[in-house]
N, C-alpha and C. Protein backbone atom coordinates (compact mmCIF):
# COMPACT_ATOMS: atom_id res chain seq x y z
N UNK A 1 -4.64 7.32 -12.91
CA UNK A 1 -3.39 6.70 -13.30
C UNK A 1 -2.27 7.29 -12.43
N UNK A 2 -1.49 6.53 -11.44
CA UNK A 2 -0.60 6.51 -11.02
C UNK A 2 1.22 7.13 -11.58
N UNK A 3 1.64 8.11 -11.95
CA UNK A 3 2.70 8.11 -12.41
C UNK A 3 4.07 7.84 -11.91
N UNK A 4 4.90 7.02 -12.04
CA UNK A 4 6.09 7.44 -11.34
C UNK A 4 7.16 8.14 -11.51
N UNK A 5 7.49 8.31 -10.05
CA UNK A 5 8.38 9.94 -10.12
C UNK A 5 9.73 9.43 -9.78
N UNK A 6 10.73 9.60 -10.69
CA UNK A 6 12.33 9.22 -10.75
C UNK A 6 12.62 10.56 -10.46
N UNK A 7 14.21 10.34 -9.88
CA UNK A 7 14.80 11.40 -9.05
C UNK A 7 16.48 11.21 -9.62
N UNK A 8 17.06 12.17 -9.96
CA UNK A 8 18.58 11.83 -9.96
C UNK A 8 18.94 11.58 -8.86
N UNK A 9 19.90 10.11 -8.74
CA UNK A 9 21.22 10.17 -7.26
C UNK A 9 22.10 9.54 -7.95
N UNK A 10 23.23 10.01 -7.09
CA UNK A 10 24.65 9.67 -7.23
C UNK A 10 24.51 8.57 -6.03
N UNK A 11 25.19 7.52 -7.05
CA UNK A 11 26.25 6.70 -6.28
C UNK A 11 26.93 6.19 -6.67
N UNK A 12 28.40 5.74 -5.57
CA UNK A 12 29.54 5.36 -6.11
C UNK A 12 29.88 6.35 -7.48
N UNK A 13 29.50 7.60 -7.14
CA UNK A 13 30.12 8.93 -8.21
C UNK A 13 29.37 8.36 -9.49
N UNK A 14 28.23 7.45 -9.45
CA UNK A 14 27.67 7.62 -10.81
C UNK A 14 26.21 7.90 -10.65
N UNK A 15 25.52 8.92 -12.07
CA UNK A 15 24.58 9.10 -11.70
C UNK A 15 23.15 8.62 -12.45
N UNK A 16 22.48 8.10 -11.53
CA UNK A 16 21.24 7.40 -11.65
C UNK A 16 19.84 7.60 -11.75
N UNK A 17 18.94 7.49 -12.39
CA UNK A 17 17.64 7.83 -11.81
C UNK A 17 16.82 6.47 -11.24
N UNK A 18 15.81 6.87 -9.99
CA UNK A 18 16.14 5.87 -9.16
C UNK A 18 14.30 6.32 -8.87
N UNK A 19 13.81 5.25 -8.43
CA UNK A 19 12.13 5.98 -7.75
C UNK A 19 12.82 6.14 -6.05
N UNK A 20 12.12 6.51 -5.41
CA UNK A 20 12.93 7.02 -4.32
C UNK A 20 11.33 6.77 -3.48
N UNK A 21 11.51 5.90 -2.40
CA UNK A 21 10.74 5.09 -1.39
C UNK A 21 10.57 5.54 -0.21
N UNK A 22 10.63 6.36 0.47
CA UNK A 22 11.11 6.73 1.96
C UNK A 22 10.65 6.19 3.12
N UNK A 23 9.51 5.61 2.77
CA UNK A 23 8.79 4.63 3.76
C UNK A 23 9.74 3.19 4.04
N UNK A 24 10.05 2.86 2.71
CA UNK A 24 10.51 1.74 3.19
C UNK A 24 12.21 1.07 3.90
N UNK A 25 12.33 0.22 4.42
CA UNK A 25 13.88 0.01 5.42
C UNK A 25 14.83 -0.23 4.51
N UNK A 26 14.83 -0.95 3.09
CA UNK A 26 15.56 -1.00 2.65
C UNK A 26 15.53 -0.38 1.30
N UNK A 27 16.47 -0.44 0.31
CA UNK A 27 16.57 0.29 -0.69
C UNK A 27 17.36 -0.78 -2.03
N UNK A 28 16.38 -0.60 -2.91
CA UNK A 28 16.45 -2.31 -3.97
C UNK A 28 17.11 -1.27 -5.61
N UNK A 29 18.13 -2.05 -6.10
CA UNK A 29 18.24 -1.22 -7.48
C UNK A 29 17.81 -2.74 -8.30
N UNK A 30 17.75 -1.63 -9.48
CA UNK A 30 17.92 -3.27 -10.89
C UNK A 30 19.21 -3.31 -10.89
N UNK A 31 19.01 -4.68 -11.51
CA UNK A 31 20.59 -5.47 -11.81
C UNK A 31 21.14 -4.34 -13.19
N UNK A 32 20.77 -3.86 -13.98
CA UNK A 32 20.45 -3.05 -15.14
C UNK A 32 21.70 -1.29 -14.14
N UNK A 33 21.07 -1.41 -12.99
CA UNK A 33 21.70 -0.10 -12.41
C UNK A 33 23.15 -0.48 -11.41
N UNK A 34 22.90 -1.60 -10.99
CA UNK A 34 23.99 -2.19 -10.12
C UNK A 34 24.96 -2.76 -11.25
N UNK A 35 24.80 -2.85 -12.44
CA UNK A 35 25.59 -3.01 -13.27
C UNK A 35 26.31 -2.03 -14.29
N UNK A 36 25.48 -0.30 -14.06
CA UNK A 36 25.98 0.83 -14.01
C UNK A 36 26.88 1.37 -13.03
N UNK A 37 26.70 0.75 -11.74
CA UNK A 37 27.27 0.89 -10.45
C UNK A 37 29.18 0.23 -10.85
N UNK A 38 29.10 -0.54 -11.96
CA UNK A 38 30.62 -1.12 -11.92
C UNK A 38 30.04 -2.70 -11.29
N UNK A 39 29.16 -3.20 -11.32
CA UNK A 39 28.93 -4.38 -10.73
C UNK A 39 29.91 -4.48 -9.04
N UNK A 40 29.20 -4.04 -8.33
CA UNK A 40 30.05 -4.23 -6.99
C UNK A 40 29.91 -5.43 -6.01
N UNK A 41 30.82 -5.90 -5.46
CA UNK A 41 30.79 -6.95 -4.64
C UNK A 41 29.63 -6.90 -3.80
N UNK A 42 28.83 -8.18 -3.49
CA UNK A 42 27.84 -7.87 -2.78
C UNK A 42 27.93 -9.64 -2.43
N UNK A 43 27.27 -9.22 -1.04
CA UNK A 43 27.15 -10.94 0.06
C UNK A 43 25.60 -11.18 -0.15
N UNK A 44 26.09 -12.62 -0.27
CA UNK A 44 24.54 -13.60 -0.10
C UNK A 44 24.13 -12.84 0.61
N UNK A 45 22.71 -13.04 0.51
CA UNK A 45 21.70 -13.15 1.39
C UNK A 45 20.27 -14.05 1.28
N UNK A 46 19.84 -14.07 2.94
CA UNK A 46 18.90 -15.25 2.67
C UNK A 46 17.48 -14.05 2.87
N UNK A 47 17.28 -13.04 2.67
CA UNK A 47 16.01 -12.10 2.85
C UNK A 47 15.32 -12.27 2.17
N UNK A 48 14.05 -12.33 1.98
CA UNK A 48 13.25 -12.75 1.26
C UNK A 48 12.13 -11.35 1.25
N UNK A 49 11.76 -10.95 0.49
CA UNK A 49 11.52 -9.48 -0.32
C UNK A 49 10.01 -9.52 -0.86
N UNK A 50 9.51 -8.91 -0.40
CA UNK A 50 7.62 -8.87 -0.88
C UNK A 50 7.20 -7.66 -1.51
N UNK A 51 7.10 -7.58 -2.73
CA UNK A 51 6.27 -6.16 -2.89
C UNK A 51 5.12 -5.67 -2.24
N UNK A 52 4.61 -4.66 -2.29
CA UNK A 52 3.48 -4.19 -1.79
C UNK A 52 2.07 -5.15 -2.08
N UNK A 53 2.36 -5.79 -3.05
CA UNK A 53 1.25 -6.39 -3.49
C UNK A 53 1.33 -8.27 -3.49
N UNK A 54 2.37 -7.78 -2.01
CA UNK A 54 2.57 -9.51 -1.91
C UNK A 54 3.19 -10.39 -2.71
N UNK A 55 3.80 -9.95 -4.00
CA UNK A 55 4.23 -11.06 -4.55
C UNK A 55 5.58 -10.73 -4.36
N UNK A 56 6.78 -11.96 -4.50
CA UNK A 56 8.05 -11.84 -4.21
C UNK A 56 8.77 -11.24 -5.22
N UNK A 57 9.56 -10.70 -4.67
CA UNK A 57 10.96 -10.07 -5.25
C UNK A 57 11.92 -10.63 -5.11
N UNK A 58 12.80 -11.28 -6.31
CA UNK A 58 14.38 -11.90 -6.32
C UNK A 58 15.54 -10.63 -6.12
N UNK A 59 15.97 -11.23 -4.82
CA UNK A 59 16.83 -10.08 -4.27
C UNK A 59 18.61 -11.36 -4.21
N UNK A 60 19.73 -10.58 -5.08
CA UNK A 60 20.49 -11.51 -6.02
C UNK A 60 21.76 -11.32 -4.66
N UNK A 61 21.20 -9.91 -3.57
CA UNK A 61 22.54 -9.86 -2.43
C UNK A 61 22.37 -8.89 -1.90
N UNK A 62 23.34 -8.13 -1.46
CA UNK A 62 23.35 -6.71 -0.67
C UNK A 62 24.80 -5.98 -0.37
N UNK A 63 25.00 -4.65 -0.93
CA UNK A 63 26.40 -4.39 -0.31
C UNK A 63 25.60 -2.83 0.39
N UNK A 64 26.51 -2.28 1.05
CA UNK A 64 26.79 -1.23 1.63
C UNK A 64 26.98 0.17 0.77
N UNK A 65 25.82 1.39 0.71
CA UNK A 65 26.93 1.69 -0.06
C UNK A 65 25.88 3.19 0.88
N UNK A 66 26.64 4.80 0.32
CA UNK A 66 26.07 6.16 0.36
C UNK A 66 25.40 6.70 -1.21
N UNK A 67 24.64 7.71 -0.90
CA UNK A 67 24.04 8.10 -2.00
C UNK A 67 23.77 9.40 -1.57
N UNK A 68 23.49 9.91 -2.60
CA UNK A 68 23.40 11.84 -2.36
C UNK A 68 21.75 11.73 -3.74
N UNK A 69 20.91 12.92 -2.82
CA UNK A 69 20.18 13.11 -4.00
C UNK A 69 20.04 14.84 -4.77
């Protein structure tokens, strides 16, 4: 059995626990945490998002942001 391992980070000065990916290019929160975030402005996007196991991921935009762990 596989466990997963959450990590505290700060962002936007709030703090989160987050699984933490390092392999991969981009970096995905729940709407659940981006809505802890203060809901922040974020632009369309047309990317289209695959889990590891091939099936898709609804990805709702993208903003910019830093994080500390």
């Amino acid at each position: 059995m596989t466990r997963t391992v959450r990590f505290a980070v700060e962002i936007e000065g709030k703090h989160l626990k987050m699984q933490l990916d390092t392999g991969s290019e981009i970096s995905i929160i729940s709407k659940s945490n981006w809505q802890k975030l203060g809901q922040p402005r974020y632009q369309d996007t047309a990317s289209r998002i695959k889990a590891v196991n091939g099936s898709p991921v609804r990805i709702y935009g993208k903003f910019d942001t830093t994080f500390k762990i």
